[in-house]
PDB file of N, CA and C in Angstrom:
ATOM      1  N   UNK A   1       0.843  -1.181   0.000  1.00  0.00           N
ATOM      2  CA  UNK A   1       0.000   0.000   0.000  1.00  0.00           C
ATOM      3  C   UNK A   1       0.885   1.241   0.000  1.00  0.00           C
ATOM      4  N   UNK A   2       0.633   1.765  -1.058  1.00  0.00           N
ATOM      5  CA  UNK A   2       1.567   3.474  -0.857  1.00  0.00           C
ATOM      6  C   UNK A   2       1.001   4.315   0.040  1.00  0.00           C
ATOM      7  N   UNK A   3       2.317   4.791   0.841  1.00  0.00           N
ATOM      8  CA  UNK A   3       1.676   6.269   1.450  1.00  0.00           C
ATOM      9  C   UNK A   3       1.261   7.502   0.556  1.00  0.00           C
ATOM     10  N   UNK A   4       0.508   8.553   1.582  1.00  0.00           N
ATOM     11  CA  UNK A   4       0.563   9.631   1.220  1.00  0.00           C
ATOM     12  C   UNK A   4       1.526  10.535   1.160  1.00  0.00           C
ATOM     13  N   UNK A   5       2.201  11.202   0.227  1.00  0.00           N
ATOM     14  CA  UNK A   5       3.364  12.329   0.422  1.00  0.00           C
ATOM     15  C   UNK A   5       2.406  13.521   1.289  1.00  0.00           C
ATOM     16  N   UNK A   6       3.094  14.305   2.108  1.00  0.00           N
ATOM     17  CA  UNK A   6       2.991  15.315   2.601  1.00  0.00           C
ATOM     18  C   UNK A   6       2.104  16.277   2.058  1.00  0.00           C
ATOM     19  N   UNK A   7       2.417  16.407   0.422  1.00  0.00           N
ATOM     20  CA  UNK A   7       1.850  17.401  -0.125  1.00  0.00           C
ATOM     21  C   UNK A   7       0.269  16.799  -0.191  1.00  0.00           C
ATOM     22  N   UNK A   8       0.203  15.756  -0.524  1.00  0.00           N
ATOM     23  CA  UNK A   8      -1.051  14.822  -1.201  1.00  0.00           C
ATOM     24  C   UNK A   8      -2.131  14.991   0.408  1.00  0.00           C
ATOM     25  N   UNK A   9      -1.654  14.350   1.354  1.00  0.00           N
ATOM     26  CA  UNK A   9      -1.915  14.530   2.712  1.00  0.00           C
ATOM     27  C   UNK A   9      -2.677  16.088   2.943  1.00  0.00           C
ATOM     28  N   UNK A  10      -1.617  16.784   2.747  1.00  0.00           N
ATOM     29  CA  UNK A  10      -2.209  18.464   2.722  1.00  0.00           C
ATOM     30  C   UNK A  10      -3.302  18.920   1.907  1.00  0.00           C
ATOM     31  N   UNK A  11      -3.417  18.277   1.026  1.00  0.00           N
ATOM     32  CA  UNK A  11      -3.943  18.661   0.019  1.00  0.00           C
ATOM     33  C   UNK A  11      -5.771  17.974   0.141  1.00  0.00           C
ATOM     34  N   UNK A  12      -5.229  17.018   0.959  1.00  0.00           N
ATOM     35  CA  UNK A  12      -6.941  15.820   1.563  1.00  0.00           C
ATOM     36  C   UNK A  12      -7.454  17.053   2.660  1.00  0.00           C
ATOM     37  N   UNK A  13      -6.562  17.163   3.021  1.00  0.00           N
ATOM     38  CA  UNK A  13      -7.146  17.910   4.662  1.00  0.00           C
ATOM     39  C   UNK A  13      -7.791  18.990   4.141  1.00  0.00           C
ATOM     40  N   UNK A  14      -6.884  19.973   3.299  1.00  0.00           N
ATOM     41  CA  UNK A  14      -7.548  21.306   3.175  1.00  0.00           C
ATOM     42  C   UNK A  14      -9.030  21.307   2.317  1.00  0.00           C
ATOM     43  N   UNK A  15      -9.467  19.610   1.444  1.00  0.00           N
ATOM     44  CA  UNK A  15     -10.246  19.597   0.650  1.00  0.00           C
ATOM     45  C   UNK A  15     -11.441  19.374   1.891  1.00  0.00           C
ATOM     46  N   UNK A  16     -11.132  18.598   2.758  1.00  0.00           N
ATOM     47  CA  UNK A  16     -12.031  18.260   3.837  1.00  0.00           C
ATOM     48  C   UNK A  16     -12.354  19.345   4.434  1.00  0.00           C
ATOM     49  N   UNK A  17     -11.219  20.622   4.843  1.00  0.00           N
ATOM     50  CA  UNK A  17     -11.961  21.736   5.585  1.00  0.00           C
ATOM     51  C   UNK A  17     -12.769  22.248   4.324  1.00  0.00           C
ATOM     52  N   UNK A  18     -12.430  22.666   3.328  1.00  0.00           N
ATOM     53  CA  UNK A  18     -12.882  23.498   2.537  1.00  0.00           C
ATOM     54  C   UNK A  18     -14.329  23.081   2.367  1.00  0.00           C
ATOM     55  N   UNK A  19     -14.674  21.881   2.437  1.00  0.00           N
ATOM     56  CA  UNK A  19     -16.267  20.626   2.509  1.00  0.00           C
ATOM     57  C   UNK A  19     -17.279  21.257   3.678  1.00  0.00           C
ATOM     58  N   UNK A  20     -16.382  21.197   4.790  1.00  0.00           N
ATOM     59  CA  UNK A  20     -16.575  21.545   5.864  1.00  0.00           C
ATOM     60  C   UNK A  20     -17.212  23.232   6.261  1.00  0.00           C
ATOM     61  N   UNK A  21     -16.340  23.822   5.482  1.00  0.00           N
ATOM     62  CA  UNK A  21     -16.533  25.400   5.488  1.00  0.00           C
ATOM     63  C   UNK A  21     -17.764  25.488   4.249  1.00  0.00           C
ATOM     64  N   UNK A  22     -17.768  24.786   3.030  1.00  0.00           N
ATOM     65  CA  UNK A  22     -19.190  24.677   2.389  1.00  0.00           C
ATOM     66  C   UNK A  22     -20.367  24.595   2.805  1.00  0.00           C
ATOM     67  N   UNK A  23     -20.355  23.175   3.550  1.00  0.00           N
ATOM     68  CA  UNK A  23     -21.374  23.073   4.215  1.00  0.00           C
ATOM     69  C   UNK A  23     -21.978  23.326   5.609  1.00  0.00           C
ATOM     70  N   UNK A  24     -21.291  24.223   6.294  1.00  0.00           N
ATOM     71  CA  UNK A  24     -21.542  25.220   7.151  1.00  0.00           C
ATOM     72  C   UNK A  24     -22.348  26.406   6.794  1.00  0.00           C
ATOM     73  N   UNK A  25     -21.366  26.594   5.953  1.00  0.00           N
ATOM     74  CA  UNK A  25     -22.558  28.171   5.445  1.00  0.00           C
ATOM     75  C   UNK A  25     -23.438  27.481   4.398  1.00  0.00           C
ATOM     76  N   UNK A  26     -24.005  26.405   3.707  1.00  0.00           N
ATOM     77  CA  UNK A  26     -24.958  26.310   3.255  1.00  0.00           C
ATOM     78  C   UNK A  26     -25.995  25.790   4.154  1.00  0.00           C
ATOM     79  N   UNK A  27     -25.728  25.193   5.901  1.00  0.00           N
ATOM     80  CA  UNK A  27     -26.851  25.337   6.934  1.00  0.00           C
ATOM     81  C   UNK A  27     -27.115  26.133   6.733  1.00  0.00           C
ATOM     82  N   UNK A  28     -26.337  27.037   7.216  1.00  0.00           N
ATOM     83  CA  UNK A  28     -26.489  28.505   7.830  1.00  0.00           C
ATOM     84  C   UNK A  28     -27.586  29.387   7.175  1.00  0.00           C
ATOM     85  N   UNK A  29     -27.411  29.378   5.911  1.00  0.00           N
ATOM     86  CA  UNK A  29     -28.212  30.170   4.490  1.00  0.00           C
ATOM     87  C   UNK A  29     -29.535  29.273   4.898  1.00  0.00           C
ATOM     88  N   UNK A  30     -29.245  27.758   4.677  1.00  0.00           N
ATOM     89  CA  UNK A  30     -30.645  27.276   4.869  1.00  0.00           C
ATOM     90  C   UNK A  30     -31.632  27.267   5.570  1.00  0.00           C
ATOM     91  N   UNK A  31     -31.233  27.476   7.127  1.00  0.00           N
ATOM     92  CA  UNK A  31     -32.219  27.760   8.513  1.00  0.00           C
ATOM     93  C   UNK A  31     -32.374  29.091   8.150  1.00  0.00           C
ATOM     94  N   UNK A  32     -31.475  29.731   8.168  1.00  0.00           N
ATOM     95  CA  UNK A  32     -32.053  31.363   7.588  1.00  0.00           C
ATOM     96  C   UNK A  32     -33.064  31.839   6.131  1.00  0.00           C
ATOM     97  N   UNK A  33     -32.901  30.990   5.257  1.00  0.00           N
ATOM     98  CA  UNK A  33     -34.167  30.896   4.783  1.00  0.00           C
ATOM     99  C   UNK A  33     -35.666  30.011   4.639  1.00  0.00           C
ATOM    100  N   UNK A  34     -35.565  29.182   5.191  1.00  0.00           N
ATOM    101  CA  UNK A  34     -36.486  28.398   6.186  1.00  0.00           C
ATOM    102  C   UNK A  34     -37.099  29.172   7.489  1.00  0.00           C
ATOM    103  N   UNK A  35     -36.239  29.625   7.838  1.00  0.00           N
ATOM    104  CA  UNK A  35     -37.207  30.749   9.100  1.00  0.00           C
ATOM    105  C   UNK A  35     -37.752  31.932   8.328  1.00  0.00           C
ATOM    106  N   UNK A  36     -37.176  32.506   7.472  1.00  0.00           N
ATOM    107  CA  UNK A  36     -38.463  33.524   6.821  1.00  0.00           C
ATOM    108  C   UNK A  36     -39.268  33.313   5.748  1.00  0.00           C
ATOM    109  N   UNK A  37     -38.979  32.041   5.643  1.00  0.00           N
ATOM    110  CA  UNK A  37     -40.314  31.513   4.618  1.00  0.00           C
ATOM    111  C   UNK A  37     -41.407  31.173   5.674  1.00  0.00           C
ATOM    112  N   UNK A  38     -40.667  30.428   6.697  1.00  0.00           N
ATOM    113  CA  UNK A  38     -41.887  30.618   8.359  1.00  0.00           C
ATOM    114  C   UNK A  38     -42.483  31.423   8.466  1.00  0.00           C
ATOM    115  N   UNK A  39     -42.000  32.522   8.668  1.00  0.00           N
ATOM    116  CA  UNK A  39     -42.357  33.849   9.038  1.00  0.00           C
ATOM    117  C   UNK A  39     -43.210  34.416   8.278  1.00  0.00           C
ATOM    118  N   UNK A  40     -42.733  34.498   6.495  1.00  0.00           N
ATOM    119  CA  UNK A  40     -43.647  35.155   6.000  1.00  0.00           C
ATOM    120  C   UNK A  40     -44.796  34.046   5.758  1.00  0.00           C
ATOM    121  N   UNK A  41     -45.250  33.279   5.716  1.00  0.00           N
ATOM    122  CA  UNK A  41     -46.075  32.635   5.517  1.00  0.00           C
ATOM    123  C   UNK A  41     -46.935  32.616   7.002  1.00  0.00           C
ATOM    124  N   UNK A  42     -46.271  32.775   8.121  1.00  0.00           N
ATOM    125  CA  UNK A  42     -47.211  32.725   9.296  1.00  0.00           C
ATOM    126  C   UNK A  42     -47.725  31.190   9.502  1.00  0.00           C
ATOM    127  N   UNK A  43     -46.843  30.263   9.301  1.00  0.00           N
ATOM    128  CA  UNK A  43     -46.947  28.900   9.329  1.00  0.00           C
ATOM    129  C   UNK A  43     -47.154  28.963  10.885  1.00  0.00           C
ATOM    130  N   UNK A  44     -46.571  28.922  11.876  1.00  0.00           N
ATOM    131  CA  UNK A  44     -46.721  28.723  13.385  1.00  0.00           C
ATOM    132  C   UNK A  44     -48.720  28.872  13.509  1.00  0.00           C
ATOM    133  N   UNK A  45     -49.174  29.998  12.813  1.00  0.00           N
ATOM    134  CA  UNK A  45     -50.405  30.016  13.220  1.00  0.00           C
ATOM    135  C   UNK A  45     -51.334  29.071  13.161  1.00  0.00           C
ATOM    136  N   UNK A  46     -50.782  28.034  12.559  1.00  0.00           N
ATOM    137  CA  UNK A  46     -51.770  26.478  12.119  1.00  0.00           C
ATOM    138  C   UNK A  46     -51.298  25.719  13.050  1.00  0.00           C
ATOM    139  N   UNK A  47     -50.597  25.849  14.186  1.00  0.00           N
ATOM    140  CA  UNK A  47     -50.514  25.021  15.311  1.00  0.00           C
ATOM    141  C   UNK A  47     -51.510  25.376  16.872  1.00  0.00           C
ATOM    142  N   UNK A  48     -52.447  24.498  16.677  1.00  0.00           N
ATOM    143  CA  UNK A  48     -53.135  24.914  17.181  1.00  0.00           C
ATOM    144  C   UNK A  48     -53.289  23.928  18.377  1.00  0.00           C
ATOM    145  N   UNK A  49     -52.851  22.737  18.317  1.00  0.00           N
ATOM    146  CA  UNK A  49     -53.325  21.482  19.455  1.00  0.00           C
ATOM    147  C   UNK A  49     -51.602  20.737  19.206  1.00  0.00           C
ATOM    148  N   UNK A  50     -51.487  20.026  20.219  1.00  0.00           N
ATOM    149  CA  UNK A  50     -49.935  19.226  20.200  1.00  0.00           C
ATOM    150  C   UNK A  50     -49.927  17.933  19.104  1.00  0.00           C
ATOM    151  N   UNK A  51     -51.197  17.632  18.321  1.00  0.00           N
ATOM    152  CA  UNK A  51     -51.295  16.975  16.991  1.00  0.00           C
ATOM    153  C   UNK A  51     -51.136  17.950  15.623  1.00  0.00           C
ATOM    154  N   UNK A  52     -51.159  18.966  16.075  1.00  0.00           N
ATOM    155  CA  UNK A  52     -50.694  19.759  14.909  1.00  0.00           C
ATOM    156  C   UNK A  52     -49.462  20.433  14.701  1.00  0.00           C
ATOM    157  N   UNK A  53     -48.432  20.186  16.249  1.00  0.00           N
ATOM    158  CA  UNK A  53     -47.336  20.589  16.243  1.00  0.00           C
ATOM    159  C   UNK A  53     -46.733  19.250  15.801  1.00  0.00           C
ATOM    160  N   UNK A  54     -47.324  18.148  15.605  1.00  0.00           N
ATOM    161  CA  UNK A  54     -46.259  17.147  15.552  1.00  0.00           C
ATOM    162  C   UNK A  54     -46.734  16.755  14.277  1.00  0.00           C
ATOM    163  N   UNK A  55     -46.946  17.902  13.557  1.00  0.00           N
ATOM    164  CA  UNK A  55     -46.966  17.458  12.032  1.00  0.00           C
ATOM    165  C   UNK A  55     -46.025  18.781  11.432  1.00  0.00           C
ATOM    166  N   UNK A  56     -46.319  19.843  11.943  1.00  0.00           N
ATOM    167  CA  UNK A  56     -45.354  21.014  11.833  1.00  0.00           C
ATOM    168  C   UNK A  56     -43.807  20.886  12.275  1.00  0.00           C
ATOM    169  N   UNK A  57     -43.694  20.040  12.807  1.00  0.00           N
ATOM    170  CA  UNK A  57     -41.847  20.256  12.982  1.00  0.00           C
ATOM    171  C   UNK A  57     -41.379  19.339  11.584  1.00  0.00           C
ATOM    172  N   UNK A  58     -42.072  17.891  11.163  1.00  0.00           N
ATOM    173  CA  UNK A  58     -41.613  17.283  10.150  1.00  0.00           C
ATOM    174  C   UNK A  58     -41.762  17.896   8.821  1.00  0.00           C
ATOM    175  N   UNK A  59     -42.988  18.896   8.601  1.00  0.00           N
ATOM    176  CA  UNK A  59     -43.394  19.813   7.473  1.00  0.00           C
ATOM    177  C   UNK A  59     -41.769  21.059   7.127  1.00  0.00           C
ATOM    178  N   UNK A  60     -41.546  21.202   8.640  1.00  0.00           N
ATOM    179  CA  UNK A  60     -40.216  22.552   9.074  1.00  0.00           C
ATOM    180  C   UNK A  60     -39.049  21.746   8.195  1.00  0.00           C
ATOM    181  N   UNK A  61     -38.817  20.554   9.177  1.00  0.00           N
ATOM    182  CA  UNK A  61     -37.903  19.882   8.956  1.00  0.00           C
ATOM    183  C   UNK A  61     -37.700  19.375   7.239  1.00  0.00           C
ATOM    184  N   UNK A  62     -38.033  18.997   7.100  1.00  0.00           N
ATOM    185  CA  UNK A  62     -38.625  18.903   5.184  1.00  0.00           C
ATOM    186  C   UNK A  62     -37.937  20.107   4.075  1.00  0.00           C
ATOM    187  N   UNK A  63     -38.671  21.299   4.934  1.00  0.00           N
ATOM    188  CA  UNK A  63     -38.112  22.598   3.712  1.00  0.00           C
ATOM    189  C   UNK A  63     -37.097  22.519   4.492  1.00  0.00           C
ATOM    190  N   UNK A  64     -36.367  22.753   5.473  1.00  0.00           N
ATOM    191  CA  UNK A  64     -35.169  22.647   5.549  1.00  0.00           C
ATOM    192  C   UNK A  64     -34.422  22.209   4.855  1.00  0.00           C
ATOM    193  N   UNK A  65     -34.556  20.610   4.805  1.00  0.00           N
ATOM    194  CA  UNK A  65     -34.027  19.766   3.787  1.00  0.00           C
ATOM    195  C   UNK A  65     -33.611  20.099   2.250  1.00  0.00           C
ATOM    196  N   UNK A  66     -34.672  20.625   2.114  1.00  0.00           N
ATOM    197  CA  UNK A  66     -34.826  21.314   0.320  1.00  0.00           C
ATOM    198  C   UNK A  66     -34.020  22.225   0.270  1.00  0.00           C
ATOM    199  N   UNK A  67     -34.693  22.921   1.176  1.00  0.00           N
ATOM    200  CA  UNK A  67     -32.916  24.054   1.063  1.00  0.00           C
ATOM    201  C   UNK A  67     -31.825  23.915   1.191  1.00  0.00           C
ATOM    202  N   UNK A  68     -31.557  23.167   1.959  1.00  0.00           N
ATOM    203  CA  UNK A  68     -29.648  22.889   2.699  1.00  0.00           C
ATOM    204  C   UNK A  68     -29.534  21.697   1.204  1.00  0.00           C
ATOM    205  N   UNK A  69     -30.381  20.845   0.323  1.00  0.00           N
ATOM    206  CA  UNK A  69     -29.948  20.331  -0.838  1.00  0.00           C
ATOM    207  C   UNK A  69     -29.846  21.089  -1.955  1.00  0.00           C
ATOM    208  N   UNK A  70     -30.794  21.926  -1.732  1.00  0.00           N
ATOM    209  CA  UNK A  70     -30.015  22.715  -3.077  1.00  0.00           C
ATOM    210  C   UNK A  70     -29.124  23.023  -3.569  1.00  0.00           C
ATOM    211  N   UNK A  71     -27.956  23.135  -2.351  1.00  0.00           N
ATOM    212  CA  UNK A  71     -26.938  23.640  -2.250  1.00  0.00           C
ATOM    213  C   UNK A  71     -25.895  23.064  -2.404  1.00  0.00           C
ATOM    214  N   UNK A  72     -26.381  21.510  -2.771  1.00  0.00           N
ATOM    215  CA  UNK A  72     -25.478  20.575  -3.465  1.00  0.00           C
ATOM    216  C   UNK A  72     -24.760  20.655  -4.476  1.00  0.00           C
ATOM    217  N   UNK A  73     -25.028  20.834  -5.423  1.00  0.00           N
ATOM    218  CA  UNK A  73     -24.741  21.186  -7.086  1.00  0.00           C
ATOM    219  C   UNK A  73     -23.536  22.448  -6.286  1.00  0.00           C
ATOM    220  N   UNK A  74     -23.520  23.649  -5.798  1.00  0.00           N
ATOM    221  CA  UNK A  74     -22.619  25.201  -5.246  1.00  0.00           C
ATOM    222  C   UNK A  74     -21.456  23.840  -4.708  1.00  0.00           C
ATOM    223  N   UNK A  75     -21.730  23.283  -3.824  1.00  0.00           N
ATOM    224  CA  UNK A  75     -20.850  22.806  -3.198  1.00  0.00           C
ATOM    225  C   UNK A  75     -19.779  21.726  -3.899  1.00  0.00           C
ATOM    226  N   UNK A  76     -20.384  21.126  -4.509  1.00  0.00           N
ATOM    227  CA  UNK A  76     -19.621  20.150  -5.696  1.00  0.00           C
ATOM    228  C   UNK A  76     -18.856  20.914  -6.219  1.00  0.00           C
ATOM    229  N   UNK A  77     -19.507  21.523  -6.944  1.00  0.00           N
ATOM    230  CA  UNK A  77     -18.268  22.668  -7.859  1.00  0.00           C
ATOM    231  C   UNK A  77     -17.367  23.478  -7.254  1.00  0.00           C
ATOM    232  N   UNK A  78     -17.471  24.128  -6.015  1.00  0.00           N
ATOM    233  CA  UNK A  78     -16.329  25.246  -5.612  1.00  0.00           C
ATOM    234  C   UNK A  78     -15.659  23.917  -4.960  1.00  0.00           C
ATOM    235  N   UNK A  79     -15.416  22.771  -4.236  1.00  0.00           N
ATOM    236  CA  UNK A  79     -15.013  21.982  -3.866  1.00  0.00           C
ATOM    237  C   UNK A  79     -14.295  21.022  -4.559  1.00  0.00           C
ATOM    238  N   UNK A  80     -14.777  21.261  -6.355  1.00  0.00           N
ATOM    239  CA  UNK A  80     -13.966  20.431  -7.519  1.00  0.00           C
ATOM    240  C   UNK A  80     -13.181  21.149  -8.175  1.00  0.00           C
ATOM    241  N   UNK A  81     -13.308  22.839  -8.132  1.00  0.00           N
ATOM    242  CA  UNK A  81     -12.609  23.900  -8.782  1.00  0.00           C
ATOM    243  C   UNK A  81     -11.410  23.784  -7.689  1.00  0.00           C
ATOM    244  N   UNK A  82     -11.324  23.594  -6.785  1.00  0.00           N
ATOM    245  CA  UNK A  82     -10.625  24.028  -5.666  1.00  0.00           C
ATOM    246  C   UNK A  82      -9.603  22.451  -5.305  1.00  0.00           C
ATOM    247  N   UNK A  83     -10.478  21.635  -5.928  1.00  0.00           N
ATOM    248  CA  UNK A  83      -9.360  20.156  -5.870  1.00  0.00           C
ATOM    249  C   UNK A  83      -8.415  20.259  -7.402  1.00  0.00           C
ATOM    250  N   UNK A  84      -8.989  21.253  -8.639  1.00  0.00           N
ATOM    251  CA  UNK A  84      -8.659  21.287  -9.407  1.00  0.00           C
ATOM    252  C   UNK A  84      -7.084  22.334  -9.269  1.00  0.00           C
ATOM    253  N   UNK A  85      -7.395  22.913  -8.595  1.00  0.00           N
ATOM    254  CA  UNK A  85      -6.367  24.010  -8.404  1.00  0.00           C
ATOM    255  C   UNK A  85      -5.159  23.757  -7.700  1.00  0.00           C
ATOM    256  N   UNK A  86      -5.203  22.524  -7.192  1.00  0.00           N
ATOM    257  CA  UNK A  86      -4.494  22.123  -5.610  1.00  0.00           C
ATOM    258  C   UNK A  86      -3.093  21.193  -6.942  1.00  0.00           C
ATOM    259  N   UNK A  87      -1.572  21.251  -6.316  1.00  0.00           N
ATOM    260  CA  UNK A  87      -0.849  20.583  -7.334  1.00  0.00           C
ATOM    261  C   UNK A  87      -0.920  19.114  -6.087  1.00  0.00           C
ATOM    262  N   UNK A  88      -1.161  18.337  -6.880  1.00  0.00           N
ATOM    263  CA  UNK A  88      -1.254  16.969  -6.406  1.00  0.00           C
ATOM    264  C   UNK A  88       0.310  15.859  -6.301  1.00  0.00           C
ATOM    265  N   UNK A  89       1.120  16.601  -6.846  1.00  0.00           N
ATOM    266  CA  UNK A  89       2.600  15.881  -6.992  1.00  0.00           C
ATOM    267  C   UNK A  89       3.480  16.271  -6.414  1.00  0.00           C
TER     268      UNK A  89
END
């Protein structure tokens, strides 16, 4: 089994933070637009009994989802431009 050279090694790590730092701020963007699609829509106001909150957190949880995936496709690419850029030898 070959090792990693130093550079190659360096070059994993910084791709892993850089993953890391992607998908941080594409939470971040995503709860932040998930709470004002909340907001403007006035979704909370349809919770009215503890059977209707326990359909509203999985409904929350859901667009969340949609959003923080969208952001798949952004993240692939600055993460493949950026493995592209890196000298591997």
């Amino acid at each position: 089994m070959q090792q990693l050279t130093h550079a190659e090694f360096s070059n994993w790590v910084a791709l892993y933070v850089a993953t890391g730092l992607c998908c941080a701020i594409a939470f971040a963007l995503a709860a932040a637009k998930t709470a004002i699609d909340i907001y403007q829509e006035s979704s909370w106001a349809s919770v009215q009994s503890f059977g209707s909150l326990v359909l509203f957190v999985p409904k929350t949880w859901w667009r969340w989802q949609k959003n923080y995936l969208a952001s798949t496709p952004v993240t692939l690419g600055v993460v493949s431009l950026f493995a592209a850029s890196m000298s591997w030898s």
